[in-house]
Protein backbone atom coordinates (compact mmCIF):
# COMPACT_ATOMS: atom_id res chain seq x y z
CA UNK A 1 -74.79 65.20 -18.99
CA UNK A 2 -72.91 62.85 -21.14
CA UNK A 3 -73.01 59.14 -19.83
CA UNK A 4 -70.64 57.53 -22.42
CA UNK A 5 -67.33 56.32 -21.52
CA UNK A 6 -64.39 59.22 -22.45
CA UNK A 7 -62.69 59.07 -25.89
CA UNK A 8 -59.65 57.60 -23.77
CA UNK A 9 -61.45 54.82 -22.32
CA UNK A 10 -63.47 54.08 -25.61
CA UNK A 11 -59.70 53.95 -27.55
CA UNK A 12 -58.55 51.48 -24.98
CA UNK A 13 -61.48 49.50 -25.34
CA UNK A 14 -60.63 48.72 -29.06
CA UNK A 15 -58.34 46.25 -30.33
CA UNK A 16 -56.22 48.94 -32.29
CA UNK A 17 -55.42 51.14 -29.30
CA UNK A 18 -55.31 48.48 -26.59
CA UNK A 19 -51.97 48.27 -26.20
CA UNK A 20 -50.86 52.05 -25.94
CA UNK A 21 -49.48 53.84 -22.87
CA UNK A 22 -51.68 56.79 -21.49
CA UNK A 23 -49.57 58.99 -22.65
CA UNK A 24 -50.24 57.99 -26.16
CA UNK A 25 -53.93 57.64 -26.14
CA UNK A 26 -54.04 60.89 -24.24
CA UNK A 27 -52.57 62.31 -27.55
CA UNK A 28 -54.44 60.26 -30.01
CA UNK A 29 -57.94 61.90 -28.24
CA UNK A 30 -56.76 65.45 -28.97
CA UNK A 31 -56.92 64.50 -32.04
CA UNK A 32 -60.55 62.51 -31.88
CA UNK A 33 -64.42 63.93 -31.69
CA UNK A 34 -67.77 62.22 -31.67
CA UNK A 35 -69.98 62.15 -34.60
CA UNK A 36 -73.47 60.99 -35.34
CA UNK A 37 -74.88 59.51 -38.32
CA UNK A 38 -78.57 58.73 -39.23
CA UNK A 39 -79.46 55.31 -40.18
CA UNK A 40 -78.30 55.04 -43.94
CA UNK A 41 -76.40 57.50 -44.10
CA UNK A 42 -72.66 57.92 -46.40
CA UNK A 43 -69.75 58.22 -44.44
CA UNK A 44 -67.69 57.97 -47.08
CA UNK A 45 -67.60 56.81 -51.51
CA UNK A 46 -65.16 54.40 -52.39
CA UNK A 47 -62.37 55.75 -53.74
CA UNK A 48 -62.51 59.05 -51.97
CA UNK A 49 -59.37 59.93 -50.54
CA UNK A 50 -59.22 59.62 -46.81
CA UNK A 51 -59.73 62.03 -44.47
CA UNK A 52 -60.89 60.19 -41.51
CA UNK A 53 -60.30 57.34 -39.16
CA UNK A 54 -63.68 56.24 -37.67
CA UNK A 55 -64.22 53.78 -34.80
CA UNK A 56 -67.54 53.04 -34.20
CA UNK A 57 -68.89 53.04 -30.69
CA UNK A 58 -72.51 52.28 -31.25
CA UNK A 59 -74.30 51.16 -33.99
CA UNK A 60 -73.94 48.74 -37.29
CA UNK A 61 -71.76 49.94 -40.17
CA UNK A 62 -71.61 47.88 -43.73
CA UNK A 63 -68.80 48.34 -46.27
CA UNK A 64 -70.24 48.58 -49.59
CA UNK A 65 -67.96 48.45 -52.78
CA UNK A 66 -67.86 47.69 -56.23
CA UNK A 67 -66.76 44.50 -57.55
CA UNK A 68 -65.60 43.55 -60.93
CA UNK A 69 -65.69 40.11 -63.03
CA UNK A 70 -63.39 39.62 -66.07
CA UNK A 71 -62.96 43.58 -66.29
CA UNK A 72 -66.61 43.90 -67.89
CA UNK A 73 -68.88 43.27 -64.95
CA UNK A 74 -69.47 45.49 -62.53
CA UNK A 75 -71.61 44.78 -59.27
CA UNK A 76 -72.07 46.29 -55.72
CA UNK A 77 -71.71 44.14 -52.80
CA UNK A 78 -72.05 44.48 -49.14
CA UNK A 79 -69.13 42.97 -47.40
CA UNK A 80 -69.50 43.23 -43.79
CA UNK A 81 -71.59 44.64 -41.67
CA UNK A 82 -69.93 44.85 -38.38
């Protein structure tokens, strides 16, 4: 059996959904499913086109991207890691 908190209650939780009726987060988990992801893993390149929204319920994710200096220099950074 699944312990976790619904989708509902996990989209209320978070400071982009707090504020909706039930109604609307009702409709919003329709749309919504649980993944998992191994440590390391790619959720997504930059510059891929979107397909997702994620909200992470568990975990550590870090935004890596590509930075450039006077056009010329190109380096990868880690910006957050929330």
């Amino acid at each position: 059996m699944d312990n976790r908190p619904s989708i509902q209650e996990e989209l209320k939780g978070s400071q982009l959904f707090k504020a909706l009726k039930k109604e609307e987060l009702d409709a919003i988990a329709k749309l919504c499913h649980r993944e998992s992801y191994e440590a390391g893993s790619n959720l997504f390149v930059e510059g891929d086109q979107a397909q997702k929204v994620y909200i992470v319920e568990e975990g550590r994710v870090a935004l890596d991207m590509g930075l450039s200096f006077g056009g010329h220099t190109k380096r990868r950074a880690t910006i957050e890691t929330a």
